[in-house]
PDB file of N, CA and C in Angstrom:
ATOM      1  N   UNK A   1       0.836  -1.175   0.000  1.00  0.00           N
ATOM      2  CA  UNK A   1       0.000   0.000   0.000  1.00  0.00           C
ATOM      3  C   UNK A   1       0.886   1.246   0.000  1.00  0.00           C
ATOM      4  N   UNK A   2       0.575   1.997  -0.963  1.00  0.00           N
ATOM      5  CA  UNK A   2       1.021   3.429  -0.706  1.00  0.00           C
ATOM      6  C   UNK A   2       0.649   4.555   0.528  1.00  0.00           C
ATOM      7  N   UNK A   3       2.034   4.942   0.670  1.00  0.00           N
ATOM      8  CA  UNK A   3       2.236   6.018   1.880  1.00  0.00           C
ATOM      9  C   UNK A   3       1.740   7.239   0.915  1.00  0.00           C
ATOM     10  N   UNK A   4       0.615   7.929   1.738  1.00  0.00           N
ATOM     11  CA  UNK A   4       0.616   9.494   1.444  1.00  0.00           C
ATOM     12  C   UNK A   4       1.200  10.520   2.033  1.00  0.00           C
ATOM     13  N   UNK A   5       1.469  11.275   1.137  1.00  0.00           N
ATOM     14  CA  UNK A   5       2.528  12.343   1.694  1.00  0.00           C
ATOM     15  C   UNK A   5       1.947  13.783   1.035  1.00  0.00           C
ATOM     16  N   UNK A   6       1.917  14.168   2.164  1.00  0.00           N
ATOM     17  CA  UNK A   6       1.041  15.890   2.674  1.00  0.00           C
ATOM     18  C   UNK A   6       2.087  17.064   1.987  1.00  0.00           C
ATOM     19  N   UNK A   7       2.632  17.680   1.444  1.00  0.00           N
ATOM     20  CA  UNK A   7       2.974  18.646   0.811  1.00  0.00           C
ATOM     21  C   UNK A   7       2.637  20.023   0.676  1.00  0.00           C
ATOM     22  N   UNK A   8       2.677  20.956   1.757  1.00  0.00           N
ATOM     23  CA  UNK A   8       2.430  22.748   1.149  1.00  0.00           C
ATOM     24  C   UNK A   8       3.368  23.708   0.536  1.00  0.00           C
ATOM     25  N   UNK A   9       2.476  24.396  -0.468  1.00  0.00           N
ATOM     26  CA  UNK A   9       2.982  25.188  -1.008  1.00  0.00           C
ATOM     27  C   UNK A   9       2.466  26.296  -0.966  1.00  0.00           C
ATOM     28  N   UNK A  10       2.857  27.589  -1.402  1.00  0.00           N
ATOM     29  CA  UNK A  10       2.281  28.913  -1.779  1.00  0.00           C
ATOM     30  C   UNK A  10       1.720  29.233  -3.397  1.00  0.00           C
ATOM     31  N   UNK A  11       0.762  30.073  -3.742  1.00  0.00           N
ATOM     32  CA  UNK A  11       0.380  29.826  -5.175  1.00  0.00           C
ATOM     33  C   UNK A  11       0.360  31.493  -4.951  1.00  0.00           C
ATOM     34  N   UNK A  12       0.154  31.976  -6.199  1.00  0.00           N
ATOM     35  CA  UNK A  12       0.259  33.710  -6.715  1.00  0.00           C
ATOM     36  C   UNK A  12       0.173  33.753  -8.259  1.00  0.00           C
ATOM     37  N   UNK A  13      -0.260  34.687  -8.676  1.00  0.00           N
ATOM     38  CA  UNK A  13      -0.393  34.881 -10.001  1.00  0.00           C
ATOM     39  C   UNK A  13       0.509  36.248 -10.400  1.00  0.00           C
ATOM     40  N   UNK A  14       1.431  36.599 -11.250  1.00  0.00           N
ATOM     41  CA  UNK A  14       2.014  37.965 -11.190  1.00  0.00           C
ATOM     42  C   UNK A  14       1.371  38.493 -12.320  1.00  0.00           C
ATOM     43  N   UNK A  15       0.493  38.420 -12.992  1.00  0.00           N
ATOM     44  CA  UNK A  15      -0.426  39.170 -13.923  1.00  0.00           C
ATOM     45  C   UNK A  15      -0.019  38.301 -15.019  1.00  0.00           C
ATOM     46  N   UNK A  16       0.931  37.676 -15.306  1.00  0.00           N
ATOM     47  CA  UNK A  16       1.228  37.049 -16.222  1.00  0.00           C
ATOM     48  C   UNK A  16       1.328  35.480 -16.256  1.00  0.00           C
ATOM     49  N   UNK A  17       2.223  34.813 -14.972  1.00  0.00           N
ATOM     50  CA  UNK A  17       2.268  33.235 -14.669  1.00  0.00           C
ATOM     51  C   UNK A  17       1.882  33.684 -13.736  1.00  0.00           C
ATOM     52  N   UNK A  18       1.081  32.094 -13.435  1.00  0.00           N
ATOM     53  CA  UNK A  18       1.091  31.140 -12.141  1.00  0.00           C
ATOM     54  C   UNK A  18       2.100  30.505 -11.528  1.00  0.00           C
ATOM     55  N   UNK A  19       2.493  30.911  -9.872  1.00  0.00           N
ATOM     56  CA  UNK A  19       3.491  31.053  -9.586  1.00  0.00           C
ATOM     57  C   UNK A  19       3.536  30.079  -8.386  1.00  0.00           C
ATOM     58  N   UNK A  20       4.113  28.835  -8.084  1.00  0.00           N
ATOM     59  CA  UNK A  20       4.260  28.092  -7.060  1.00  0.00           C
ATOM     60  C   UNK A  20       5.154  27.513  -6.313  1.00  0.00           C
ATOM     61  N   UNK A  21       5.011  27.762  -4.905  1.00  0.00           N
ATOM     62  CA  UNK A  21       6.427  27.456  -4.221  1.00  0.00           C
ATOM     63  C   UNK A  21       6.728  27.280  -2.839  1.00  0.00           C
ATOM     64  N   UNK A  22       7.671  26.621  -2.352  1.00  0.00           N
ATOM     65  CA  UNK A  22       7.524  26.692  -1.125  1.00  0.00           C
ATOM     66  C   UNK A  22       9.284  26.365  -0.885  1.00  0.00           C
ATOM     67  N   UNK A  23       9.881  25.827   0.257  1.00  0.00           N
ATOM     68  CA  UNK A  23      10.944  25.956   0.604  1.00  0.00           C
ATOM     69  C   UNK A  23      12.474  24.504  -0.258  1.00  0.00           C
ATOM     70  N   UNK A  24      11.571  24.270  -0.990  1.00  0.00           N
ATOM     71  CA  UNK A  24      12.216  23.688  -2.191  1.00  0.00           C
ATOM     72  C   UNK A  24      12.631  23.662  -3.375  1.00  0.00           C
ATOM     73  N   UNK A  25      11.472  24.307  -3.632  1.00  0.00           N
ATOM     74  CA  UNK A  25      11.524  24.964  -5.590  1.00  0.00           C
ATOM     75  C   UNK A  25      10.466  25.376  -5.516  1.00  0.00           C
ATOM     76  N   UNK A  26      10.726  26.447  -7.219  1.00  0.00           N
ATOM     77  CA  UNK A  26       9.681  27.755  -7.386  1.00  0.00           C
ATOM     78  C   UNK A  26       9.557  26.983  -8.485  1.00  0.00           C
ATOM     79  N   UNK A  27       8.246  27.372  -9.377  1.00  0.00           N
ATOM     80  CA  UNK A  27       7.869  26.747 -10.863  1.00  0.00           C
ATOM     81  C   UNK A  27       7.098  28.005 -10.767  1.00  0.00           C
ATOM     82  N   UNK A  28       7.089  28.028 -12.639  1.00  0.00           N
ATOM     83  CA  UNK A  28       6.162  29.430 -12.820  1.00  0.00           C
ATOM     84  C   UNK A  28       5.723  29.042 -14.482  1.00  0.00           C
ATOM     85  N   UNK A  29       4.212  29.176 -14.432  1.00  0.00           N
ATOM     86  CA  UNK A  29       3.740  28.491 -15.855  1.00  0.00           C
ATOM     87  C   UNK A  29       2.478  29.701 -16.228  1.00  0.00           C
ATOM     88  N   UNK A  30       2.099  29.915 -17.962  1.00  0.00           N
ATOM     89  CA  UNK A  30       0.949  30.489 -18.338  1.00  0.00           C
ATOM     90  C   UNK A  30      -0.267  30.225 -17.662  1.00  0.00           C
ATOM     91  N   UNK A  31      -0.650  28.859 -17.572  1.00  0.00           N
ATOM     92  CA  UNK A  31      -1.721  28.041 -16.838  1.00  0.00           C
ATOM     93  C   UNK A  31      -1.716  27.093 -15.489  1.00  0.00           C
ATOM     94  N   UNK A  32      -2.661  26.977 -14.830  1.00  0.00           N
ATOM     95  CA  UNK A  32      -3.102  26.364 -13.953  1.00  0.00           C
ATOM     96  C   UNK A  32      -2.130  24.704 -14.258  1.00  0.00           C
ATOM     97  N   UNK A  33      -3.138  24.599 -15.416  1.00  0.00           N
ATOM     98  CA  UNK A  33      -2.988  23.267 -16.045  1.00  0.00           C
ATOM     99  C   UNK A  33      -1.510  23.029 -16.227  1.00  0.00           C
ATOM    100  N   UNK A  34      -0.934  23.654 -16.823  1.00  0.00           N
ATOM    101  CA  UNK A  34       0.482  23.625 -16.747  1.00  0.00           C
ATOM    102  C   UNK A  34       1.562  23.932 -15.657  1.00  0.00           C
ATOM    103  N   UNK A  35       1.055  24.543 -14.650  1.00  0.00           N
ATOM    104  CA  UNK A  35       1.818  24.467 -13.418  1.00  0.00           C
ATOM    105  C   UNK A  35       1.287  23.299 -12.613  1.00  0.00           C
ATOM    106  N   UNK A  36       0.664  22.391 -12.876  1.00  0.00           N
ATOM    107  CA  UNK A  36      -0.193  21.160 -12.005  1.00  0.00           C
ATOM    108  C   UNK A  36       1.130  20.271 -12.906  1.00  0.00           C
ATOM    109  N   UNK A  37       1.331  20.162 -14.172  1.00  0.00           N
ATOM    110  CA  UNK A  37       2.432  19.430 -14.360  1.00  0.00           C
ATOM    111  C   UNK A  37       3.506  19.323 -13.970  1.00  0.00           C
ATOM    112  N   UNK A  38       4.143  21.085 -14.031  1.00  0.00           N
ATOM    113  CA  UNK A  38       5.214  21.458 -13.873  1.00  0.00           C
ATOM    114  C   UNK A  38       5.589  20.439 -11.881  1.00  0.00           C
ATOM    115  N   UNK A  39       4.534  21.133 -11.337  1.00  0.00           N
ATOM    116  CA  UNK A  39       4.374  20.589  -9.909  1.00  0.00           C
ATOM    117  C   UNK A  39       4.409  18.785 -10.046  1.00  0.00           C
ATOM    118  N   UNK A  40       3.921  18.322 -10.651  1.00  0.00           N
ATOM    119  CA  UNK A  40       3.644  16.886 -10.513  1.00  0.00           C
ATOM    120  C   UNK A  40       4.962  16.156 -11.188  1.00  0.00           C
ATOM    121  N   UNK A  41       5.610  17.070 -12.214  1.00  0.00           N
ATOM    122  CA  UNK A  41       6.915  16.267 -12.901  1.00  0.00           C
ATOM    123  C   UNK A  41       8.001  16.521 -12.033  1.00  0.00           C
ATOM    124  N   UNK A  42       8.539  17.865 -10.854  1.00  0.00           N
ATOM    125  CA  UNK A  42       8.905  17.603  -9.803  1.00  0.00           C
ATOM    126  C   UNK A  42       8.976  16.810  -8.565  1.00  0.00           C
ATOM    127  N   UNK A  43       7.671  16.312  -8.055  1.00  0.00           N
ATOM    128  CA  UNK A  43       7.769  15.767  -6.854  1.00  0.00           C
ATOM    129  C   UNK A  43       7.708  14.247  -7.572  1.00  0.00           C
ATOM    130  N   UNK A  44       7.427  13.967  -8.624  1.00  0.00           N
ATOM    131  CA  UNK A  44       7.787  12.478  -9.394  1.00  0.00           C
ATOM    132  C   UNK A  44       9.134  12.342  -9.528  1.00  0.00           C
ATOM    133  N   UNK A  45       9.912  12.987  -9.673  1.00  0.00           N
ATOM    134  CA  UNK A  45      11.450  13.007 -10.289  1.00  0.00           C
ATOM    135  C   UNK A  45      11.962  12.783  -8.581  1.00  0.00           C
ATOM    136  N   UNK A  46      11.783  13.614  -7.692  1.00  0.00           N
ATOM    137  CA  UNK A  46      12.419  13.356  -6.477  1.00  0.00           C
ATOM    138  C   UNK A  46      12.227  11.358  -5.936  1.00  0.00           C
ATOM    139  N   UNK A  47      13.535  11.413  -5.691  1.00  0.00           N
ATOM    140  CA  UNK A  47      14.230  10.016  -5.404  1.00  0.00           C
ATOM    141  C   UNK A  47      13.291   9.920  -4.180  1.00  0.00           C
ATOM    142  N   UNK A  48      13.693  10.528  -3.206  1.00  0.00           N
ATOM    143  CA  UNK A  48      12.645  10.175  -1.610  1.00  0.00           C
ATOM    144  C   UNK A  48      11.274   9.925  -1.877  1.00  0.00           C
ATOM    145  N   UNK A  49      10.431  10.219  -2.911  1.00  0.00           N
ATOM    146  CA  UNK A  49       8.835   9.808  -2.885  1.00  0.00           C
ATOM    147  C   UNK A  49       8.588   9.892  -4.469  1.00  0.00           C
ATOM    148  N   UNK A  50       9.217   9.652  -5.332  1.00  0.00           N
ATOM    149  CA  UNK A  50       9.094   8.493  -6.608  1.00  0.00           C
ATOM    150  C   UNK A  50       8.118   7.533  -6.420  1.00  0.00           C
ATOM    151  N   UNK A  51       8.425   6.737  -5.375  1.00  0.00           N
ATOM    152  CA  UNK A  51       7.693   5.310  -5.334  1.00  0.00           C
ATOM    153  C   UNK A  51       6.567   5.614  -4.548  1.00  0.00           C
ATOM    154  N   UNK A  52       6.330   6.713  -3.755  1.00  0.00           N
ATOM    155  CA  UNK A  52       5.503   6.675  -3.241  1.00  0.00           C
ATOM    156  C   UNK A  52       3.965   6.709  -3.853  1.00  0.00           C
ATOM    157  N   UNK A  53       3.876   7.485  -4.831  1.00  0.00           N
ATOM    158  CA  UNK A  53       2.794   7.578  -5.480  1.00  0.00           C
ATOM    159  C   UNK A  53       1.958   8.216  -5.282  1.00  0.00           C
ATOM    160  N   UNK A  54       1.883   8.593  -3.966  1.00  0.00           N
ATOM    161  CA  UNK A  54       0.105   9.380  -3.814  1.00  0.00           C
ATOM    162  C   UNK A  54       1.227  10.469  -3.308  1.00  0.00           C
ATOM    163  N   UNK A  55       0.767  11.677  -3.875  1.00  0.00           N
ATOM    164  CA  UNK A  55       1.286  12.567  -3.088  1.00  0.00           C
ATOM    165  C   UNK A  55      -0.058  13.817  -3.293  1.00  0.00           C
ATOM    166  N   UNK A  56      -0.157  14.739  -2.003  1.00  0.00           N
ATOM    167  CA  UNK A  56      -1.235  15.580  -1.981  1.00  0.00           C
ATOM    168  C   UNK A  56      -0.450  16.742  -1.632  1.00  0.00           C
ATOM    169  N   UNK A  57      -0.988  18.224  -2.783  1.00  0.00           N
ATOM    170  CA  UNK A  57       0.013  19.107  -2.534  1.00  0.00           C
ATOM    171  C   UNK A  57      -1.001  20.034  -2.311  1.00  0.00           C
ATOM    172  N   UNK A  58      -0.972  21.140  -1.230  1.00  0.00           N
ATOM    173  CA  UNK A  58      -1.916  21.904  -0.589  1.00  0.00           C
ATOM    174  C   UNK A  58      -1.459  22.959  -1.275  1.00  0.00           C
ATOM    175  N   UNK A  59      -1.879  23.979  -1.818  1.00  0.00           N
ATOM    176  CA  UNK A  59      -1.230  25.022  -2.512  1.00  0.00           C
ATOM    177  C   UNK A  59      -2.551  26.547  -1.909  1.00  0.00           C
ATOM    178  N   UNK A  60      -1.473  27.007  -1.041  1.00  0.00           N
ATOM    179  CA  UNK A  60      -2.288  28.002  -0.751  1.00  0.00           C
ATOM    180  C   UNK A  60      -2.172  29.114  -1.095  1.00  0.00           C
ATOM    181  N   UNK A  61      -3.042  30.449  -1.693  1.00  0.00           N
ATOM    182  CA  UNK A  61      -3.218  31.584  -2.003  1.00  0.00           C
ATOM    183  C   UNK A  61      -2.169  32.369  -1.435  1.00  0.00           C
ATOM    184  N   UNK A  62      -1.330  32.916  -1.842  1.00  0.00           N
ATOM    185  CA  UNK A  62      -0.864  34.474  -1.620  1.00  0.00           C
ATOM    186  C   UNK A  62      -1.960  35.561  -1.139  1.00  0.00           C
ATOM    187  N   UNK A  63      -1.790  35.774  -0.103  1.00  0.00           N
ATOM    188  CA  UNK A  63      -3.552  36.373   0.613  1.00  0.00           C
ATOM    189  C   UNK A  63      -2.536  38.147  -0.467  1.00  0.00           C
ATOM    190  N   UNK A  64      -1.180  38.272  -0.228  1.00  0.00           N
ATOM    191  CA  UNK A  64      -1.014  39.571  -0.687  1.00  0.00           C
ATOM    192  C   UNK A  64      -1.446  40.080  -2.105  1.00  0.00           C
ATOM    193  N   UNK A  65      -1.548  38.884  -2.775  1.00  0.00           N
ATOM    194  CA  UNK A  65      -1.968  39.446  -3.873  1.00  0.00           C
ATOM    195  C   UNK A  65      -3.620  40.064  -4.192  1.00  0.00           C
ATOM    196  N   UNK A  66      -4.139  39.699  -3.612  1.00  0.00           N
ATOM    197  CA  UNK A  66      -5.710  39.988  -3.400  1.00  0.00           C
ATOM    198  C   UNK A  66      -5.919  41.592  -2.427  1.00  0.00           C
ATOM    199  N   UNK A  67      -6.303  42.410  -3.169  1.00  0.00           N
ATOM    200  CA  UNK A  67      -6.853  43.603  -2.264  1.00  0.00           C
ATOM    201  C   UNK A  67      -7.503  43.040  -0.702  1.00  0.00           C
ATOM    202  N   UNK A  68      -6.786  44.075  -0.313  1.00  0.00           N
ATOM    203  CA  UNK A  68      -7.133  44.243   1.483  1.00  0.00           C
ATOM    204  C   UNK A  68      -8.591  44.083   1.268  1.00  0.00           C
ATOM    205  N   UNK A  69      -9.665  44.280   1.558  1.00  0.00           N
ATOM    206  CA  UNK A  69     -10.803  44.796   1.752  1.00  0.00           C
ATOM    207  C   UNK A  69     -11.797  43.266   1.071  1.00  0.00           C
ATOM    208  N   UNK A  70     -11.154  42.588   0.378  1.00  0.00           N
ATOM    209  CA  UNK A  70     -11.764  41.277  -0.188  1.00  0.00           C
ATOM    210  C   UNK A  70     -11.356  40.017   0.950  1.00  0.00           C
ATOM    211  N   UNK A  71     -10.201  40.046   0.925  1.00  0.00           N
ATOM    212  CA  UNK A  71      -9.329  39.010   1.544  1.00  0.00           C
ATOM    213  C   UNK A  71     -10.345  37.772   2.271  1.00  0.00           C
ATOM    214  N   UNK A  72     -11.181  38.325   3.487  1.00  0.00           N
ATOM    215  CA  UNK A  72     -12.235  38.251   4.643  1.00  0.00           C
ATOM    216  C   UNK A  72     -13.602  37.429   3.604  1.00  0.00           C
ATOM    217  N   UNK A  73     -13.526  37.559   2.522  1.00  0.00           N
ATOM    218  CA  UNK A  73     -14.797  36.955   2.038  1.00  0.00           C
ATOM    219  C   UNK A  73     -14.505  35.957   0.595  1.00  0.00           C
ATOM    220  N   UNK A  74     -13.595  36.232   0.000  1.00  0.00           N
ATOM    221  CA  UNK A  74     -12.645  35.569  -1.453  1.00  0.00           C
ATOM    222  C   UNK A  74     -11.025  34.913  -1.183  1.00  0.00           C
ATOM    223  N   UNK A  75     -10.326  34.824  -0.062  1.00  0.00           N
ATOM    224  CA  UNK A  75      -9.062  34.316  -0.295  1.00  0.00           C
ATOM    225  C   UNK A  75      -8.836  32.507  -0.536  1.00  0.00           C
ATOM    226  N   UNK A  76      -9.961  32.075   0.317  1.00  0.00           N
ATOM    227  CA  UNK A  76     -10.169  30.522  -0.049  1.00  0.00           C
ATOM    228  C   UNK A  76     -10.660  29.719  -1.204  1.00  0.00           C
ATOM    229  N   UNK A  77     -11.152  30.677  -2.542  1.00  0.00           N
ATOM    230  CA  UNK A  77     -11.377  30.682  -3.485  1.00  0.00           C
ATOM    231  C   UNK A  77     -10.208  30.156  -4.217  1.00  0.00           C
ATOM    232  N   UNK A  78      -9.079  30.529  -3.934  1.00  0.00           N
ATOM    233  CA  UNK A  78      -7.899  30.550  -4.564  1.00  0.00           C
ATOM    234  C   UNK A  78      -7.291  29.072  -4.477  1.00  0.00           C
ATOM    235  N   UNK A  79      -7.213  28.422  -3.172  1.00  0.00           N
ATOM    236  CA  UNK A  79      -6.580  27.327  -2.574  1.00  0.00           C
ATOM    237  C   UNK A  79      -7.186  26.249  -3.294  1.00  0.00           C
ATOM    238  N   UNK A  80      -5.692  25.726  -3.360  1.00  0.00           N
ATOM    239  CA  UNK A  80      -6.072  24.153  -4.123  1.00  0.00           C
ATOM    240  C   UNK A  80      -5.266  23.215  -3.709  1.00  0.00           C
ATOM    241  N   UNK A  81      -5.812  22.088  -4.249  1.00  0.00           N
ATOM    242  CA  UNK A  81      -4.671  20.666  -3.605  1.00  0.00           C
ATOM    243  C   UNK A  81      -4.694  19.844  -4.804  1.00  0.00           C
ATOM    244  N   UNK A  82      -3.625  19.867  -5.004  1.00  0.00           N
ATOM    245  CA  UNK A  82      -3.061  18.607  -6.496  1.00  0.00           C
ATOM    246  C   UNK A  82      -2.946  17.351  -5.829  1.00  0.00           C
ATOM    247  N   UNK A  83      -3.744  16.336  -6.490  1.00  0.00           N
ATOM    248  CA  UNK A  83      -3.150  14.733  -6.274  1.00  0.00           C
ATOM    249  C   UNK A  83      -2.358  14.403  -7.079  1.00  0.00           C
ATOM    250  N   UNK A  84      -1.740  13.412  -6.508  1.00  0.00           N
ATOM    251  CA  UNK A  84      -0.615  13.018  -7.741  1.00  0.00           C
ATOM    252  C   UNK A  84      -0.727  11.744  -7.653  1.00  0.00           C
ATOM    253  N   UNK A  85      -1.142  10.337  -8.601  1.00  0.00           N
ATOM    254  CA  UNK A  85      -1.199   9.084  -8.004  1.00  0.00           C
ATOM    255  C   UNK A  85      -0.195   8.696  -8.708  1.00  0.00           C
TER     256      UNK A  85
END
């Protein structure tokens, strides 16, 4: 049986890419869709959880990029979690 393994990251958009990262590596892609790869052909390539297979990556919003005054009612909109089997 496969071990799951919990993974967070930070997500942001700079008007142009989608921007994801946390204290390992940064990836930065046009699309969603294409930073879900970019993300998934990384933590596949790593030797320590290759075999593992399930991996779940929490990717949370940059609250800074979102105007002050929204934050309180739209920042969880943003947050996502990639599976990877």
């Amino acid at each position: 049986m496969s071990e799951l393994i919990q993974e967070n990251m930070t997500i942001t958009h700079d008007g142009r890419d989608w921007i994801a990262w946390n204290d390992q590596f940064r990836v930065a892609a046009p699309s969603l869709e294409k930073l879900d790869e970019a993300v998934r052909q990384w933590y596949m390539a790593r030797d320590d959880i290759a075999k593992t297979k399930k991996i779940e990556v929490f990717m949370a919003f940059d609250n800074s990029a979102i105007p002050h005054w929204i934050r309180p009612f739209a920042n969880h909109y943003f947050n996502r979690i990639l599976k990877i089997n």
